[in-house]
Protein backbone atom coordinates (compact mmCIF):
# COMPACT_ATOMS: atom_id res chain seq x y z
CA UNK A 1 15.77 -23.92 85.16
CA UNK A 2 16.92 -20.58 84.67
CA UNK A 3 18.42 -18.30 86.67
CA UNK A 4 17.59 -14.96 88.08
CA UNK A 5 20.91 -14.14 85.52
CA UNK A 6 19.81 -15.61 82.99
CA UNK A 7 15.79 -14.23 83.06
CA UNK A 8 17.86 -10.95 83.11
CA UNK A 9 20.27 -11.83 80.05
CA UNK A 10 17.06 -12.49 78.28
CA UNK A 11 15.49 -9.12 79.00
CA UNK A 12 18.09 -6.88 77.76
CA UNK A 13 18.29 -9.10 74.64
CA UNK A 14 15.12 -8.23 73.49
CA UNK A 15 14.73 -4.66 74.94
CA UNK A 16 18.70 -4.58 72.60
CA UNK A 17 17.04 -6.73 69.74
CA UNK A 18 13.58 -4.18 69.82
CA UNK A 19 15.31 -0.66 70.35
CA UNK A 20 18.07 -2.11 67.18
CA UNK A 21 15.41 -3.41 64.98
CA UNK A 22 13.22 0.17 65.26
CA UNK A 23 16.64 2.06 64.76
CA UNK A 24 17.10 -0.19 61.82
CA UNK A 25 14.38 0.60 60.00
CA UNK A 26 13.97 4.42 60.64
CA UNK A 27 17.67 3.82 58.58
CA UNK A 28 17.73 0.99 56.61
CA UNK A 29 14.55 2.41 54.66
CA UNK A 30 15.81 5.59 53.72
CA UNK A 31 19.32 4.15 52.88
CA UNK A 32 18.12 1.07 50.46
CA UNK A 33 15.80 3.48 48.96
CA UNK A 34 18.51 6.03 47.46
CA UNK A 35 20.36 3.20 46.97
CA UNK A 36 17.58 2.00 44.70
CA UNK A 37 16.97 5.36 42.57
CA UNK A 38 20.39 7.22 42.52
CA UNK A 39 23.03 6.97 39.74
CA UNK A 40 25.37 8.43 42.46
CA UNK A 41 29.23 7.89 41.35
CA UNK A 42 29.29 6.80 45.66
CA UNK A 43 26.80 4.16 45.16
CA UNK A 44 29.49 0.86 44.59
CA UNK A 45 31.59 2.68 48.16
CA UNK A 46 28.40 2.99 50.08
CA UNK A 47 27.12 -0.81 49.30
CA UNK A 48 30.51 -1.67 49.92
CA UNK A 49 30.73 0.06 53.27
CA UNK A 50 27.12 -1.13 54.65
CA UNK A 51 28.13 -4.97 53.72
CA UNK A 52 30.88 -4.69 55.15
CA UNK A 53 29.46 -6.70 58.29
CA UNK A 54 28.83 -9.95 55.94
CA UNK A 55 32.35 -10.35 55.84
CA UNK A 56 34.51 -8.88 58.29
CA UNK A 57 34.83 -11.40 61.62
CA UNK A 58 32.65 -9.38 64.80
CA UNK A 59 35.71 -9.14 66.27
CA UNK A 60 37.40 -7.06 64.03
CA UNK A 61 34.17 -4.37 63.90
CA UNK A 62 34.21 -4.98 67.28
CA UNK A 63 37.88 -4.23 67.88
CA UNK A 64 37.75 -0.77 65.55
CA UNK A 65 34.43 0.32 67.22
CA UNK A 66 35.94 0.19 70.68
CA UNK A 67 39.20 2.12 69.79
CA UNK A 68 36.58 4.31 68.01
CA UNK A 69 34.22 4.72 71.28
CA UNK A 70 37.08 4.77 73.83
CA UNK A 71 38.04 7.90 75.94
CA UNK A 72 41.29 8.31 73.31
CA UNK A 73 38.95 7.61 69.79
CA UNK A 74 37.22 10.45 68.11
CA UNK A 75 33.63 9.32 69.60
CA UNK A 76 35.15 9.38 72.32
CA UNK A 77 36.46 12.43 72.76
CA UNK A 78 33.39 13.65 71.18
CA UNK A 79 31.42 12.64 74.12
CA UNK A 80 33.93 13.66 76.39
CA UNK A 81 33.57 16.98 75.19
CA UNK A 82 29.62 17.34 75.26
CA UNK A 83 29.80 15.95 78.77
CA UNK A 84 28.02 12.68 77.96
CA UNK A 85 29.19 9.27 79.37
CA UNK A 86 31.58 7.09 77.01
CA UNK A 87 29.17 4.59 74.59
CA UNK A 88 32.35 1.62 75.04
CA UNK A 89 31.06 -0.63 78.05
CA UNK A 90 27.28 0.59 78.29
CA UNK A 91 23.67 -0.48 76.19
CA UNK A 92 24.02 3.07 74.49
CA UNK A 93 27.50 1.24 73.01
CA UNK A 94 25.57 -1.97 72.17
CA UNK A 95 22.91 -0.15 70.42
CA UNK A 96 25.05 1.58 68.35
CA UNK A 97 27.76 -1.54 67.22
CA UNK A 98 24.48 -3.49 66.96
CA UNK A 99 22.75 -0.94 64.55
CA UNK A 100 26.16 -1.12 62.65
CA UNK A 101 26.68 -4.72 62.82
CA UNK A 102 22.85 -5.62 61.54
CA UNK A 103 21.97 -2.97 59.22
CA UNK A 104 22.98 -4.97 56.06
CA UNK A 105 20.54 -7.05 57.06
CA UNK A 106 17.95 -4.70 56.70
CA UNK A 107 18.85 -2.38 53.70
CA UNK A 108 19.46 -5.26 51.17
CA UNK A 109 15.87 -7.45 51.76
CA UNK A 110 14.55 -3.84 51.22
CA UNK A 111 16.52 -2.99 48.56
CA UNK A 112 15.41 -5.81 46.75
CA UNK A 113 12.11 -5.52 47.24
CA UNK A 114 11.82 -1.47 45.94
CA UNK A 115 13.95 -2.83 43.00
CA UNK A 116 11.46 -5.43 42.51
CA UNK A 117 8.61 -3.00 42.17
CA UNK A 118 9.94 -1.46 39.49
CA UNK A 119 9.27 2.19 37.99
CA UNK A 120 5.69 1.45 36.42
CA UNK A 121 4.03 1.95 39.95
CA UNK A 122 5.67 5.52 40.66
CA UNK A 123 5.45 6.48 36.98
CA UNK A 124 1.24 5.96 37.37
CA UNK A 125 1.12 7.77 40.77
CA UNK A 126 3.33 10.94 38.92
CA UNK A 127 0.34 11.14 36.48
CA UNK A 128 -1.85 11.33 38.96
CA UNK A 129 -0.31 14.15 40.64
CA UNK A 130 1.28 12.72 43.61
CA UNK A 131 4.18 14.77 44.85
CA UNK A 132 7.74 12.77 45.55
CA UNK A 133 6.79 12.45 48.97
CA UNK A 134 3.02 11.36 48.52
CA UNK A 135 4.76 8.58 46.26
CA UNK A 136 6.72 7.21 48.92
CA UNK A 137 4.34 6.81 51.74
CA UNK A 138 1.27 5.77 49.60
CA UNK A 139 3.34 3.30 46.80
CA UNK A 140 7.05 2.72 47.94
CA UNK A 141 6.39 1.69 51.23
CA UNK A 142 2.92 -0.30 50.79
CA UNK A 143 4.47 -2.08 47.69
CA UNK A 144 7.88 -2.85 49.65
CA UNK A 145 6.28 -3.95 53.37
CA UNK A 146 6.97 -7.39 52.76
CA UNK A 147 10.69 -7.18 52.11
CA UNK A 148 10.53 -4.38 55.07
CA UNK A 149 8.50 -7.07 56.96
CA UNK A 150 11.58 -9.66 56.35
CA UNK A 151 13.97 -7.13 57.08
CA UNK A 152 12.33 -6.66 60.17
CA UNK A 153 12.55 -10.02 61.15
CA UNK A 154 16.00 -10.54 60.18
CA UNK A 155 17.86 -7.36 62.21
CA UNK A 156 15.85 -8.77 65.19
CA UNK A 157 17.14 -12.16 64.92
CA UNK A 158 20.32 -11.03 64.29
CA UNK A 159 20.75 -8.94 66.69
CA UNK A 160 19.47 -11.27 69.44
CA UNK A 161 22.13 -13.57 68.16
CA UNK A 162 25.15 -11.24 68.33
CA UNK A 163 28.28 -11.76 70.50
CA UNK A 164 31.49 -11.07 69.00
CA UNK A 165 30.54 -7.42 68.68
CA UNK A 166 28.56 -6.99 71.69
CA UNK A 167 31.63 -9.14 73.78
CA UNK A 168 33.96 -6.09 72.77
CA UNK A 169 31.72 -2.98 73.27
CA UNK A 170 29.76 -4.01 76.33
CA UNK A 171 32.50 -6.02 77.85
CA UNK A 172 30.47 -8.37 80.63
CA UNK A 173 28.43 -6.03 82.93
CA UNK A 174 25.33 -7.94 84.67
CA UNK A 175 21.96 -5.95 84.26
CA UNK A 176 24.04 -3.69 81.77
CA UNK A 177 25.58 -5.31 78.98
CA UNK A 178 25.74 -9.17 79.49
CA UNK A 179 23.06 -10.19 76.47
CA UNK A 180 22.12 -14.04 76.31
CA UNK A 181 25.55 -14.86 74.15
CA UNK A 182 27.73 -13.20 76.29
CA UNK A 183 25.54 -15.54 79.25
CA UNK A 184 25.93 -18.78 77.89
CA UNK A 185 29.99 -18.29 77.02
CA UNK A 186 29.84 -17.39 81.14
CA UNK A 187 27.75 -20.17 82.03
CA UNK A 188 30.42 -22.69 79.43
CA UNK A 189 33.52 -21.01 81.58
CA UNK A 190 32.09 -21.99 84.61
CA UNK A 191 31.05 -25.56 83.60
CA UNK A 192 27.54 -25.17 84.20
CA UNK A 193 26.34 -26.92 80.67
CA UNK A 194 22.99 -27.93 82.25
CA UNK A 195 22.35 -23.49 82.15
CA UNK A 196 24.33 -22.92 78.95
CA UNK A 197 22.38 -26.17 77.40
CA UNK A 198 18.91 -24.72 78.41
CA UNK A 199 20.04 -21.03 77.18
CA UNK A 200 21.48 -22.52 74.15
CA UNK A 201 18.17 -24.74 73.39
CA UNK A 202 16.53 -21.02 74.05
CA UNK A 203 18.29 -19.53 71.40
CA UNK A 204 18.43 -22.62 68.91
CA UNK A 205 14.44 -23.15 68.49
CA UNK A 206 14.41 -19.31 68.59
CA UNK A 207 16.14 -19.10 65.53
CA UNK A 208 14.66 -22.15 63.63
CA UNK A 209 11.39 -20.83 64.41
CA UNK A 210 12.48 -17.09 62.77
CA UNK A 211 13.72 -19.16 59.43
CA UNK A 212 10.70 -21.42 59.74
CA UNK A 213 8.63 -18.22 59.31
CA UNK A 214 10.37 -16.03 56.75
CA UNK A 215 10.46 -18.98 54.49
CA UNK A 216 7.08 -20.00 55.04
CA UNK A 217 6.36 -16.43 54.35
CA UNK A 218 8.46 -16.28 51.47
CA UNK A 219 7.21 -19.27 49.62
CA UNK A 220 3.24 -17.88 49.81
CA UNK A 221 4.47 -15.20 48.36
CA UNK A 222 5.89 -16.70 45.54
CA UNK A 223 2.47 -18.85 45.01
CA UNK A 224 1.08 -15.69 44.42
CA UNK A 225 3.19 -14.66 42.36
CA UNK A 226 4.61 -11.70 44.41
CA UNK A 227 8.27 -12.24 45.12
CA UNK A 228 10.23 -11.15 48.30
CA UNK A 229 13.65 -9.83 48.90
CA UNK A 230 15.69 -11.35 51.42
CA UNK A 231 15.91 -14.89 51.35
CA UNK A 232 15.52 -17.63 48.83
């Protein structure tokens, strides 16, 4: 049975997970585009810098994001001095590490899918007459939607699934900042497995059924014969 707590955990997940995802993708497009088309000497550092997430432990990002977003780091201070409230300790915070955290997840499923569609569709719509712009909107993005579409899925998911990260910038605040990871590890410290086994079971067919459907997804789009970025 869950708990008024819990029923509250779950909200700000997804209102976290929905308000990341859109952030995302007004991002993540724009980024694994140019990373697509330029022969920028910063290409390798930027990559580099966006994956950076795939590797280093939440807690570290979590750790240099806080000293980053306290009242002594330069966002901080920065805040401080526009007379806006710190982001450490508050969903403004969460949105932000989570946007950071997940948006590998996003750019490269997109990146592979513009890379994917090659330069024979943009070359046709040039001879046409359609402007850089026109080309985007009416090729890149109909062309790329399923990688987009994965992408999509896959900054939701993980952002629903987050803890390390969100565990050092939100800290534990009820209504506020205490997601559904943060809930179970409260419900384990308290011994109460029956809530942490019924918020866990929440979150574990959650994410079978978001695998289920990309490669379901993924596979019709290989019979075809129109391959997807993202996952195998």
């Amino acid at each position: 049975m869950l708990s008024a707590a819990d029923l509250t955990a779950i909200w700000l997940t997804l209102k976290l997970a929905t308000v990341v995802t859109l952030l995302l993708l007004l991002l993540g497009i724009p980024l694994a585009w140019w990373l697509t088309r330029t022969q920028s000497r910063w290409k390798s550092t930027v990559s580099a810098v966006i994956a950076l997430p795939l590797v280093l432990p939440p807690t570290v990002l979590g750790f240099y994001l806080l000293v980053a977003m306290g009242p002594d780091g330069p966002l901080g201070r920065l805040m401080t001095a526009l007379g806006l409230e710190l982001l450490s300790f508050s969903f403004t915070g969460l949105v932000v590490a989570s946007v950071i955290y997940s948006l590998p997840f996003v750019v490269q499923p997109v990146q592979n899918a513009m890379q994917a569609m090659g330069t024979r569709p943009l070359e046709v719509a040039a001879s046409l007459g359609a402007g850089a712009c026109d080309r985007f909107f009416t090729v890149v993005l109909p062309l790329s939607s399923p990688g987009i579409l994965t992408a999509a899925i896959l900054g939701f998911a993980h952002t629903v699934g987050e803890f390390g990260v969100v565990l050092m910038i939100g800290g534990n605040i009820p209504g506020a900042t205490r997601v559904i990871s943060v809930q179970i590890y409260d419900h384990v410290e308290a011994l109460e497995y029956g809530h942490a086994h019924t918020l866990a079971g929440i979150m574990l067919l959650f994410s079978f059924a978001v695998l289920f459907a990309l490669y379901t997804f993924n596979g019709r789009r290989r019979h075809a014969g129109l391959s997807v970025g993202g996952l195998p």
